[in-house]
Protein backbone atom coordinates (compact mmCIF):
# COMPACT_ATOMS: atom_id res chain seq x y z
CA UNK A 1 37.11 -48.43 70.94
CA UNK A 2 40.34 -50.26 70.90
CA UNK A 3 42.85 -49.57 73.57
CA UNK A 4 46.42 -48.63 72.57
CA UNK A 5 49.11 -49.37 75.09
CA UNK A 6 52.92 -48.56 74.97
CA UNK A 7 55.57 -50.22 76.99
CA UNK A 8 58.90 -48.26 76.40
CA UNK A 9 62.39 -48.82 76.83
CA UNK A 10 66.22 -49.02 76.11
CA UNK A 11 65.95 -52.40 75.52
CA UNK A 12 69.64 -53.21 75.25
CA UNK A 13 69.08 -56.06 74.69
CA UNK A 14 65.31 -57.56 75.34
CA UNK A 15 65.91 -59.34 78.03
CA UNK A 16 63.08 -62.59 79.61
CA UNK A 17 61.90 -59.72 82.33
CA UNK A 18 60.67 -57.77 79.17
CA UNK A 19 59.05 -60.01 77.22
CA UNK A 20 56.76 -61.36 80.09
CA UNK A 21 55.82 -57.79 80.18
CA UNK A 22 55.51 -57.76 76.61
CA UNK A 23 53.75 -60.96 76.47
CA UNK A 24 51.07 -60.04 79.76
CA UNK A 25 50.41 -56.18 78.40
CA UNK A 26 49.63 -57.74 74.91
CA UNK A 27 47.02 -59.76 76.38
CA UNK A 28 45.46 -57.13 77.92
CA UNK A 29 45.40 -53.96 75.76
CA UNK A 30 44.34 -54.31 72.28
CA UNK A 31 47.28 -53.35 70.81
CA UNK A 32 50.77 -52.49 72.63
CA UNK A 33 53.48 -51.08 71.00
CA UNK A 34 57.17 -51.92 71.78
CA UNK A 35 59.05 -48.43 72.10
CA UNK A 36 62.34 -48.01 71.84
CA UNK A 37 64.14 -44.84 73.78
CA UNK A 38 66.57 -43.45 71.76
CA UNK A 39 69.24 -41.91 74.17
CA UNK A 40 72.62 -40.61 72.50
CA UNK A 41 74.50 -40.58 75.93
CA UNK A 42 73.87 -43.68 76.61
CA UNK A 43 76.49 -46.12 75.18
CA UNK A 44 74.42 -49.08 73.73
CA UNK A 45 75.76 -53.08 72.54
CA UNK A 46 73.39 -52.60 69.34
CA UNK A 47 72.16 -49.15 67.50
CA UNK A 48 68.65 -48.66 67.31
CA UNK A 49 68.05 -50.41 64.18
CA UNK A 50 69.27 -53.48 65.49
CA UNK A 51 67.24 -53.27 68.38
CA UNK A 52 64.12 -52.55 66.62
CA UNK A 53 64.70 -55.39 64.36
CA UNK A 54 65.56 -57.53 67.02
CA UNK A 55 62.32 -57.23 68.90
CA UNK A 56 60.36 -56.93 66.18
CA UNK A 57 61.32 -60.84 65.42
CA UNK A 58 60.47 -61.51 69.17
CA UNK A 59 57.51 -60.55 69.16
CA UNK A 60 56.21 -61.79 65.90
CA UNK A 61 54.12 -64.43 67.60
CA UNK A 62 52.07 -62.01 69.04
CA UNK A 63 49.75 -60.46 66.37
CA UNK A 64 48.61 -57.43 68.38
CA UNK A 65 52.37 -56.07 69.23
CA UNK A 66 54.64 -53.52 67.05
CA UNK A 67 57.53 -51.48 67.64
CA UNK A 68 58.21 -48.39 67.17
CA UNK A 69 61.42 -45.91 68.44
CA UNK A 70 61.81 -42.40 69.87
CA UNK A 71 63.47 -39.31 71.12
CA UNK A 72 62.89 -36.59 73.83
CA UNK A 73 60.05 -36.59 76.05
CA UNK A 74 57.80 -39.59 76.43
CA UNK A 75 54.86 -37.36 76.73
CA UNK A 76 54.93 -35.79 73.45
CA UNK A 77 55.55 -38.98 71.48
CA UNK A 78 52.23 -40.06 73.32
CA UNK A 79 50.06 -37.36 73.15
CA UNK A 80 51.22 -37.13 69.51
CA UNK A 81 50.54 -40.85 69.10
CA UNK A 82 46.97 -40.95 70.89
CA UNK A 83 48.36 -43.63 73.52
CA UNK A 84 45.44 -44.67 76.15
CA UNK A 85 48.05 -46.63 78.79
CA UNK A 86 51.69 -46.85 79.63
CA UNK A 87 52.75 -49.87 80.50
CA UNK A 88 55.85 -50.09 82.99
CA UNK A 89 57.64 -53.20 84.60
CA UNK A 90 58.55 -52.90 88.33
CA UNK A 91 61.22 -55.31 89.83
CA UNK A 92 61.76 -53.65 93.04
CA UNK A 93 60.95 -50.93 95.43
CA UNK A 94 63.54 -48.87 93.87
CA UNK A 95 62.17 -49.32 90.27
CA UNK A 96 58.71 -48.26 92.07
CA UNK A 97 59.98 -45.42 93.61
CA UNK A 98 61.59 -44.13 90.31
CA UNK A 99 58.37 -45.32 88.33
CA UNK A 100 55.48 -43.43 90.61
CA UNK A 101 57.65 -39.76 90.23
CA UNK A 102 58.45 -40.59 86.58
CA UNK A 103 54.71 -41.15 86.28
CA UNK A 104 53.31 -38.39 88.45
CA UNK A 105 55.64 -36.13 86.30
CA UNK A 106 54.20 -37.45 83.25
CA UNK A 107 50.70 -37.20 83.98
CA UNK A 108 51.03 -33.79 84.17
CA UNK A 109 52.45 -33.60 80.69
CA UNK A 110 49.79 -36.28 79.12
CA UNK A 111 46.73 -35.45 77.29
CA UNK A 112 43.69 -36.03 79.43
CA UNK A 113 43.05 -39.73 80.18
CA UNK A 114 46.50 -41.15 79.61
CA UNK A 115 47.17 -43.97 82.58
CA UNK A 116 50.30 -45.81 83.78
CA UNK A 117 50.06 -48.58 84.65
CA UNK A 118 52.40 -50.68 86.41
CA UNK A 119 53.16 -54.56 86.23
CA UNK A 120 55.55 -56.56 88.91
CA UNK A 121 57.74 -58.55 86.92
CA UNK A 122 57.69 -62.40 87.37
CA UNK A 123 59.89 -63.64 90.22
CA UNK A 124 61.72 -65.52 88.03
CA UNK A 125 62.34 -62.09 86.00
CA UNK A 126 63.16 -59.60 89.14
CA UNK A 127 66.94 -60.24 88.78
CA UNK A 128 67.56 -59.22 85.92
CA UNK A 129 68.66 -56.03 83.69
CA UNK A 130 69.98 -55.36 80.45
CA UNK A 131 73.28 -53.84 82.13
CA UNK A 132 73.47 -57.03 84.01
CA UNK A 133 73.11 -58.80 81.19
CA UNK A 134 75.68 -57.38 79.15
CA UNK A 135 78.14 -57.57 81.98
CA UNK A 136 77.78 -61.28 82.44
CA UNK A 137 77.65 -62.04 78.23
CA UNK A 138 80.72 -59.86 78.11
CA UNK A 139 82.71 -61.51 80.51
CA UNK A 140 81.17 -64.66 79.29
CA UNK A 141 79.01 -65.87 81.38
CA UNK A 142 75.83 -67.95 80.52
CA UNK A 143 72.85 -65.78 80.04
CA UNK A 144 70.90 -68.46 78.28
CA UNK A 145 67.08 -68.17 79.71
CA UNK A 146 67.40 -64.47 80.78
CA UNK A 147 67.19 -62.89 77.26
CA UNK A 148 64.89 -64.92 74.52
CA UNK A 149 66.81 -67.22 71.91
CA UNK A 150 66.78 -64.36 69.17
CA UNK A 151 68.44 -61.81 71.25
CA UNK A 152 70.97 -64.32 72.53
CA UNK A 153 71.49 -65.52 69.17
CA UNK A 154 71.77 -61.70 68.00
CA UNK A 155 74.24 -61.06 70.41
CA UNK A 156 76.27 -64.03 70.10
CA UNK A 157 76.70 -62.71 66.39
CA UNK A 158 77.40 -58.97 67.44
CA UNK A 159 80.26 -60.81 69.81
CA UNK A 160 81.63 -62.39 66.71
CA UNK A 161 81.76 -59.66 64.68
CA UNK A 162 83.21 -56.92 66.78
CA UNK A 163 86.50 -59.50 67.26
């Protein structure tokens, strides 16, 4: 039986912290899908579509990824979905603390025999955030190496275009 993963969120932009979590899940689920939060309050740099196009090209080289986007509770969309793990990135205590009651919370929404699981993001990684990133892009700063060369190259054009 193949084991379906699902590592979600805003993902404004991808940064390098998510695709090493992107990159390790893949290799250990069967298939992991890429899910996008849709939040309205939230102001974002790119819509949704641009998002979801934008990580779909990242992670093209890996054969057993997809994306996919949603809305409202993260429980329903995987108990609808038939999701076996979520996948969530920790880069410091805080994110843990926030992660374990987000996750305690959400097993008691789950279908029976839904897991989190939880992966420490790469040194290298622990840094960074999307806010951060678009903070230090917009005030333009170098974030070359914190956000793969798509995104950068995405948001290099967004830059342009909004001018």
């Amino acid at each position: 039986m193949k084991t379906r993963a699902l590592y979600t969120g805003s993902f404004d932009p991808l940064t390098s912290g998510h695709m090493d979590i992107i990159q390790r899940a893949a290799g250990m689920y069967d298939e992991l899908t890429v899910g996008i939060i849709s939040n309205p309050q939230k102001h974002s740099m790119f819509t949704l579509d641009e998002r979801e196009e934008m990580i779909r090209e990242a992670v093209e080289p890996l054969g057993n990824v997809n994306v996919d986007h949603f809305s409202g509770l993260l429980a329903d969309f995987v108990n609808r979905n038939g999701y076996d793990v979520i996948v969530r990135g920790l880069r410091t205590s805080a994110d843990f603390d926030y992660e374990i009651q987000m996750a305690q919370m959400n097993a008691t929404l789950f279908n029976e025999g839904i897991e989190t699981v939880f992966l420490v993001t790469d040194p290298r990684y622990s840094f960074i955030s999307s806010s951060t990133i678009k903070e230090v892009f917009l005030l333009g700063g170098s974030v070359e190496g914190l956000v793969p060369d798509a995104i950068l190259d995405h948001m290099k054009n967004k830059i342009s275009v909004d001018k």
